[in-house]
Each structure stands twice: as C-alpha cells, then as structure tokens.
Protein backbone atom coordinates (compact mmCIF):
# COMPACT_ATOMS: atom_id res chain seq x y z
CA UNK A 1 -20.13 11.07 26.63
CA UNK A 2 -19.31 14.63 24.83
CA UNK A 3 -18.56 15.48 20.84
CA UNK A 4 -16.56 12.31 19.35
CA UNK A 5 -15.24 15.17 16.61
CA UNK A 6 -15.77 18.80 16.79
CA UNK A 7 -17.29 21.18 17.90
CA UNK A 8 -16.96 20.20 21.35
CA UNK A 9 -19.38 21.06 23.60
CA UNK A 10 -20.73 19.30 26.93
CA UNK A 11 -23.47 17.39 25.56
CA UNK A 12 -21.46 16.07 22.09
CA UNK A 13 -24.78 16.66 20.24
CA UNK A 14 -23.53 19.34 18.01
CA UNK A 15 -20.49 16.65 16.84
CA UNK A 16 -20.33 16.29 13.04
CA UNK A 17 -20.55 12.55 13.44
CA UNK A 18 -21.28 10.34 16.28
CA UNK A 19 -19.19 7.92 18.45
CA UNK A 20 -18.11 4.91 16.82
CA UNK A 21 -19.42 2.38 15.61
CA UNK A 22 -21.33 3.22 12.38
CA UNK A 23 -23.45 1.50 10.39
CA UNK A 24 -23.82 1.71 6.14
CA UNK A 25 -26.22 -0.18 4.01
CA UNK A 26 -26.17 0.69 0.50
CA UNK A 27 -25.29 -0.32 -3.39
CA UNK A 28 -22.75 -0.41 -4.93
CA UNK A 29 -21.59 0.04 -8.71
CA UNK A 30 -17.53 -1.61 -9.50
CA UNK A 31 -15.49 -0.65 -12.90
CA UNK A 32 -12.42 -2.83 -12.52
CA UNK A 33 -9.77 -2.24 -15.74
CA UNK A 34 -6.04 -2.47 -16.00
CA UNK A 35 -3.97 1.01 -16.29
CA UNK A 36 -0.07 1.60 -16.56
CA UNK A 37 1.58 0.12 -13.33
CA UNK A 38 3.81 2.50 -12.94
CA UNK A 39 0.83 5.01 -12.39
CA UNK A 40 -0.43 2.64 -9.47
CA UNK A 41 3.15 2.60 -8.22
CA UNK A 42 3.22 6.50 -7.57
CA UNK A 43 0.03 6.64 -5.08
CA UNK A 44 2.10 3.35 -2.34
CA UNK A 45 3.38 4.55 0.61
CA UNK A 46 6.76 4.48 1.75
CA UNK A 47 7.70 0.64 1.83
CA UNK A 48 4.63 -0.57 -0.09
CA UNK A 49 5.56 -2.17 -3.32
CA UNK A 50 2.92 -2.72 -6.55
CA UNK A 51 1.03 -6.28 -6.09
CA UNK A 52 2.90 -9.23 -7.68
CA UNK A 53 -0.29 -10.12 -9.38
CA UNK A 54 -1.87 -7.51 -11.81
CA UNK A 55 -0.47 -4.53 -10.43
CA UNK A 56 -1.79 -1.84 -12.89
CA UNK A 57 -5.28 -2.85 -11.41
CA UNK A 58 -7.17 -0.48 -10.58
CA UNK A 59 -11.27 -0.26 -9.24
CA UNK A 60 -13.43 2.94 -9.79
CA UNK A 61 -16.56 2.51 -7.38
CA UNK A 62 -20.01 4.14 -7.20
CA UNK A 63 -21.91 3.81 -4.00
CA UNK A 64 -25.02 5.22 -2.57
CA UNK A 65 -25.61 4.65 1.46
CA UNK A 66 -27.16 4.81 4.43
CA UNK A 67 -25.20 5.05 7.37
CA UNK A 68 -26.07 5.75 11.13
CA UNK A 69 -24.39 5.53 14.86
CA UNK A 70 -25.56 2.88 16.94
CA UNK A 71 -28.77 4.08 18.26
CA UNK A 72 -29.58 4.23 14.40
CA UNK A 73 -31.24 8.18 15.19
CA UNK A 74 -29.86 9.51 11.64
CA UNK A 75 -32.29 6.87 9.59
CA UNK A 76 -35.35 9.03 11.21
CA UNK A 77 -33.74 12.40 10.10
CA UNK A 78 -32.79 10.53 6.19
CA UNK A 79 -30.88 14.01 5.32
CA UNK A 80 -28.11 13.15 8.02
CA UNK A 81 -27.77 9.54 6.84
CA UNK A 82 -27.89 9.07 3.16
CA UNK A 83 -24.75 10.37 0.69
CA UNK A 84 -23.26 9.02 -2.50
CA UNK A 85 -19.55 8.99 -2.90
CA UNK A 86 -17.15 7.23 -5.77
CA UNK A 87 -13.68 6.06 -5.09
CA UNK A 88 -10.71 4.44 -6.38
CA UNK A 89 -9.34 1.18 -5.25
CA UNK A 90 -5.64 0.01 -5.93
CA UNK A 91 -3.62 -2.72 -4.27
CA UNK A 92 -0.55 -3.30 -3.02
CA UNK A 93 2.11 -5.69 -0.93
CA UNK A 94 3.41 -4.28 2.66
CA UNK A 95 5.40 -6.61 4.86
CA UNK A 96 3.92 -9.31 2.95
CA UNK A 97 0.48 -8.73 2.62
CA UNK A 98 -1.48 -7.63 0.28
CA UNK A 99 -3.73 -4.76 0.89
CA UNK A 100 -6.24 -2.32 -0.99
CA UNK A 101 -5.80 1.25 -0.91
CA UNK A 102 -8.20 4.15 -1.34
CA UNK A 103 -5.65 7.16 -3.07
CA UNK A 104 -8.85 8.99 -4.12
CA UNK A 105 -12.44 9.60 -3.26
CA UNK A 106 -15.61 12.10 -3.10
CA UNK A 107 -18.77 11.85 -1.31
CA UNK A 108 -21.96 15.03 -1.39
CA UNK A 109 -21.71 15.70 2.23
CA UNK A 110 -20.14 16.86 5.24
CA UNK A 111 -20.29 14.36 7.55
CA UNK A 112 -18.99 11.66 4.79
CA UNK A 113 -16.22 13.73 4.62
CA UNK A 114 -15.08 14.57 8.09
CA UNK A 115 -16.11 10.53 9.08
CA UNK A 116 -13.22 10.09 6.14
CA UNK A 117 -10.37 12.04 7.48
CA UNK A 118 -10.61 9.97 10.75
CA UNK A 119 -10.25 6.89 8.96
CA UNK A 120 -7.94 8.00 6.42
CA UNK A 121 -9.79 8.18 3.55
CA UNK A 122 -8.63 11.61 1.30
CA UNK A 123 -12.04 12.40 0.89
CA UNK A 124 -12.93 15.55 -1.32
CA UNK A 125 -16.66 17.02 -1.84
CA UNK A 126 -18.27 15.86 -5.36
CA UNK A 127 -21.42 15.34 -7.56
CA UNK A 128 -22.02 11.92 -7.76
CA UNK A 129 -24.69 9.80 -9.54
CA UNK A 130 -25.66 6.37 -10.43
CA UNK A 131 -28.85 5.03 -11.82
CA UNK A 132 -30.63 2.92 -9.41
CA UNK A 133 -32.33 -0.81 -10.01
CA UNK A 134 -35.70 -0.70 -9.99
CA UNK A 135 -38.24 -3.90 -9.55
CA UNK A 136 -41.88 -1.96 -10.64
CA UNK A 137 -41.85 0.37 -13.76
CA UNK A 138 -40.22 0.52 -16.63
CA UNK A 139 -38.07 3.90 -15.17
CA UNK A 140 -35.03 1.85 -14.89
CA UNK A 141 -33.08 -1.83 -15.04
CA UNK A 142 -34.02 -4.54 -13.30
CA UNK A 143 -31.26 -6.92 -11.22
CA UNK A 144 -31.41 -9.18 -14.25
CA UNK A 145 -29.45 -9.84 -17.39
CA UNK A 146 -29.03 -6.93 -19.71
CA UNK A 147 -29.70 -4.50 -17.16
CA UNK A 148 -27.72 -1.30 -17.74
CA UNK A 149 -26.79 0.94 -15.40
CA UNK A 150 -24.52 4.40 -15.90
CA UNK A 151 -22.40 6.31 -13.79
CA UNK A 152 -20.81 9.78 -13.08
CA UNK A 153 -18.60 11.50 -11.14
CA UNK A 154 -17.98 15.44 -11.25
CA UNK A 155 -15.66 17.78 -8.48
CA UNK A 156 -15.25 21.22 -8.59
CA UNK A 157 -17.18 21.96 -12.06
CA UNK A 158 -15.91 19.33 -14.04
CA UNK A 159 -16.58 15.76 -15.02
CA UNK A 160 -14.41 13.38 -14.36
CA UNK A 161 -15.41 10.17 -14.85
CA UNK A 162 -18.29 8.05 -16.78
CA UNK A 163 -18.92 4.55 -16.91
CA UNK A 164 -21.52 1.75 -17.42
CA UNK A 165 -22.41 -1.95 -16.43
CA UNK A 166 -24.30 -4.02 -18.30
CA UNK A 167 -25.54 -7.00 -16.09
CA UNK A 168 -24.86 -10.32 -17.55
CA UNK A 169 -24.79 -12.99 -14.79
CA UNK A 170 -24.75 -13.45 -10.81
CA UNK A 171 -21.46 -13.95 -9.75
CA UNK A 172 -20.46 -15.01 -5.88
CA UNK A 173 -17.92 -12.00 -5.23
CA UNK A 174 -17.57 -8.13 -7.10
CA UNK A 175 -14.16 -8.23 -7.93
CA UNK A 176 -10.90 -9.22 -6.65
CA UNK A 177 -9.00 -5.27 -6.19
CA UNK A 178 -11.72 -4.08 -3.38
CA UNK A 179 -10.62 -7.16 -1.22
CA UNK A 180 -8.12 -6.89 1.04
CA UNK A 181 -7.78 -4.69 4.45
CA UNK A 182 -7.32 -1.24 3.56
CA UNK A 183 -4.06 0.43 3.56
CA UNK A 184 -4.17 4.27 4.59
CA UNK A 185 -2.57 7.10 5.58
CA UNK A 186 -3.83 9.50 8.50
CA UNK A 187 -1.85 12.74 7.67
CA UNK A 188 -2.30 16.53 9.34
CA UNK A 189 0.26 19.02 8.85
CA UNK A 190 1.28 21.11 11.61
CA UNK A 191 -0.25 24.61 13.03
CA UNK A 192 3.14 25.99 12.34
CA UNK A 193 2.35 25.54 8.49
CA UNK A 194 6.39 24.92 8.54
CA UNK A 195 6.33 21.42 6.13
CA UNK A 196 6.13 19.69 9.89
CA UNK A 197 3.21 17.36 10.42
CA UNK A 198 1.11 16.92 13.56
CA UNK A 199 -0.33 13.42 12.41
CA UNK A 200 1.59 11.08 10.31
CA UNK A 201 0.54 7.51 10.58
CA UNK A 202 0.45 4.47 8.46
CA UNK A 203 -3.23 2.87 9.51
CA UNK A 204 -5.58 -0.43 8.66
CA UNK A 205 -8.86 -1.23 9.09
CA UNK A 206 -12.00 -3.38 8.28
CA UNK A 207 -15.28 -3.75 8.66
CA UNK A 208 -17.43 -6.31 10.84
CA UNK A 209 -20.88 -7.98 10.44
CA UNK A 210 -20.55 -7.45 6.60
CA UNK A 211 -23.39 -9.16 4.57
CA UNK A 212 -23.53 -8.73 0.40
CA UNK A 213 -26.58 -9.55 -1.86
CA UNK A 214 -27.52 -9.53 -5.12
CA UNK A 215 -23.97 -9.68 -7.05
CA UNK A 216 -24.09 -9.10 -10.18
CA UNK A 217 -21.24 -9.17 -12.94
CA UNK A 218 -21.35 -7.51 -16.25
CA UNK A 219 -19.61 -5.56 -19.19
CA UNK A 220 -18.40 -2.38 -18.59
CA UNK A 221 -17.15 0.80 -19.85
CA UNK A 222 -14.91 3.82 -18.35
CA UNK A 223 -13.81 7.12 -19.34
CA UNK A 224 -11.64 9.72 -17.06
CA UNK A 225 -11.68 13.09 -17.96
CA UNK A 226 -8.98 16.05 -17.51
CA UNK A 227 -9.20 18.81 -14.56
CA UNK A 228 -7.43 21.70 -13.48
CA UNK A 229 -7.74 20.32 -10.01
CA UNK A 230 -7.56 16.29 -9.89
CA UNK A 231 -5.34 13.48 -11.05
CA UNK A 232 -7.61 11.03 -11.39
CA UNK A 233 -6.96 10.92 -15.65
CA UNK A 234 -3.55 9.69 -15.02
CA UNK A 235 -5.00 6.59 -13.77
CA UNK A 236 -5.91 5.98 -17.78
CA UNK A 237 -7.74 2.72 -18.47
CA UNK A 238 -5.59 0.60 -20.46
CA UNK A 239 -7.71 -2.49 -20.86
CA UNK A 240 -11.31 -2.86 -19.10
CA UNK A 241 -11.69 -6.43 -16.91
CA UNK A 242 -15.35 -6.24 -16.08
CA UNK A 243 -18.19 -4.62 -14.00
CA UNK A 244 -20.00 -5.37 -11.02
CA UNK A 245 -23.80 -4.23 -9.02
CA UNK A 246 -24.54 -5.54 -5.44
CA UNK A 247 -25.56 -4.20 -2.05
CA UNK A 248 -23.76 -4.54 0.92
CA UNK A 249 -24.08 -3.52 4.74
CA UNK A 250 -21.23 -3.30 6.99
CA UNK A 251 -20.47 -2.20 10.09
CA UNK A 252 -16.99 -0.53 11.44
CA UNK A 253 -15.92 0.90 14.83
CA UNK A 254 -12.19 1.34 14.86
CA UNK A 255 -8.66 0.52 13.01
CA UNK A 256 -4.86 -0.46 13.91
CA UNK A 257 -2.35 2.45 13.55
CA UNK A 258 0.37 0.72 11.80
CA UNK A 259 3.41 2.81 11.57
CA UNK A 260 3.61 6.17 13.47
CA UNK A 261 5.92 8.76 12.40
C-alpha cells in the first residue's frame, strides 16, 4: 500500500505511523475549572463564537495510551504503542453547533506527534506524568472513594501545570467540555516561508466504537505555571468545577474538512 506519512519508500514500512484506522485504549485524568472568557475567546477560529453556556470553561486532561493500526503489530513492539500526552479542551458555537476544541497539547513521542498534525491537533513534545490506580499493593489509589491521584505536565524545561483528583463517587459521564466533535485547524505554511500557507483548513472529527469504564468524579485542584515558551498560564483557573478518572478505548479513521482556504 506504501508510507501513509513520510518517509516514503515502496514498502511504507519505514512510515512514522500506519494507515488509518488507529486504535487507543488508555486512562484518562480530567481537571475541569472556569477561567476568564475572554481568554477562551482568543484561541476560536475565525467565525467561532465562545459557548452560550459557561464559556470560560476550560478542561486540562492527562492521558496515558495504547494505540495501534489495525493489524494491532505495535502492541507486540509496546515502545511504538504506548505515550502519555495532556491537553486542553475548550468549547465553542460554529454555525450553530457546539464543538470542543484542542488549542494546546503535548505527548513523549514521535509518532503521537506527527499522528497529531494530520488530525489537527498542535501537538508539542513534553514530560508528562500521572499516578496510576492500582488494585494489589498499597503503591498507589485504588478506583474507590478517597483515592488520590496527581498530575504533571512539563515542556521544554519547565513545569507547567499540576493538579490532583480526589475520587469521591462514580459518576455516568467525565465532564461536559470534552463532549462535543472536535473543532480544528489543519495549518502548513508555505515552502516560500513568504506568510503564504500551503494548508489552511477548518476540520472535524470523531471517534467510532468508543467504550468508557470506570468513571469516576472527584475534587480537584490546578495550578499553571509561567514559561518563556508556552501560553498555557493565561488560561488562569478562576474557579475549579470538579475532577474526573476513567478509561476509555476508541477507535478513529478519518475526519470532514470543513472550510478550506
């Protein structure tokens, strides 16, 4: 079939990723809070407006995953399937629908990253780390009440976030921003370097075959720290909402381009 993504060769087994679809089973770990609106409102694209409803909301997510192409290969070789990545989730109302958007995010290793770009995800490299459940031991919380669980997230030498959940009961959904069709932009500037861009499209997409387990909400606690090179403070928590734990697997093989510029 040849490289889905480069480098191309004749056989496409040297592509950083594989053809479409992929495959992710993992945790997850969900700050939701509140921050200024007006914040949110500077990450929308052109013609997206702040949600009616809460629209300084704002979701800072922890994940750790598995992921593999369809002939599931990667799970045998673990070091080509399993990253971590934590991202931001806002929402917002386009042609009248509201949608969740991803304005920042970093994952630990290549292939994350490059499977990002294609879907429109601005992913950047990171160190991230979440503590994991455990069910034997006492190295860890169990999925039960008053199980606490930290977070952090660090780019380029710097921390810059840190959070915690402290289970308090199952709940039937992890929050409300992380639940719409995702709003994204695909953008590549030109080989000219001349301000012209060789990509510029307004895209959706989401998942199939989802399944969630073990939800879990909580009490939680954020803080976002200054860098030289990220934004992500601006987003300042003004008033926490809650925390969430639960796994999820998911499936995904393409999205809808939009608007093309």
């Amino acid at each position: 079939m040849g490289a889905f993504l480069f480098p191309e060769t004749p056989t496409g087994k040297s592509s950083l990723i594989p053809h479409p679809p992929w495959h992710y089973s993992g945790e997850m770990l969900t700050v939701e809070y509140r921050t200024d609106p007006a914040r949110v409102a500077e990450l929308l694209p052109e013609g997206a407006e702040l949600a009616s409803e809460d629209p300084g909301a704002v979701a800072v997510i922890w994940a750790d995953w598995q992921s593999a192409g369809d002939d599931l290969a990667e799970t045998l070789d673990p070091v080509r399937s399993q990253y971590k990545e934590a991202f931001v989730v806002i929402r917002c109302e386009w042609e009248g629908e509201t949608w969740s958007r991803c304005p920042y995010i970093w994952v630990d290793k290549d292939f994350a990253l490059v499977r990002g770009y294609h879907q429109g995800y601005p992913k950047k490299l990171g160190d991230i780390w979440m503590t994991r459940p455990i069910n034997v031991g006492r190295a860890g919380p169990r999925l039960e009440a008053g199980g606490r669980f930290g977070m952090t997230l660090a780019a380029a030498d710097r921390r810059l976030a840190e959070a915690t959940v402290t289970l308090t009961h199952q709940v039937d959904s992890p929050g409300f921003v992380n639940g719409h069709p995702m709003l994204h932009n695909r953008v590549w500037p030109a080989i000219e370097s001349d301000g012209t861009k060789s990509m510029d499209e307004l895209v959706t997409m989401r998942g199939y075959d989802g399944e969630v387990a073990d939800v879990w909400a909580g009490e939680a606690d954020i803080r976002l720290f200054e860098s030289p090179s990220e934004e992500l403070a601006l987003l300042e928590p003004v008033e926490v909402i809650g925390g969430f734990y639960h796994r999820v697997g998911v499936s995904w093989k393409g999205g809808t381009t939009l608007r093309r510029n």
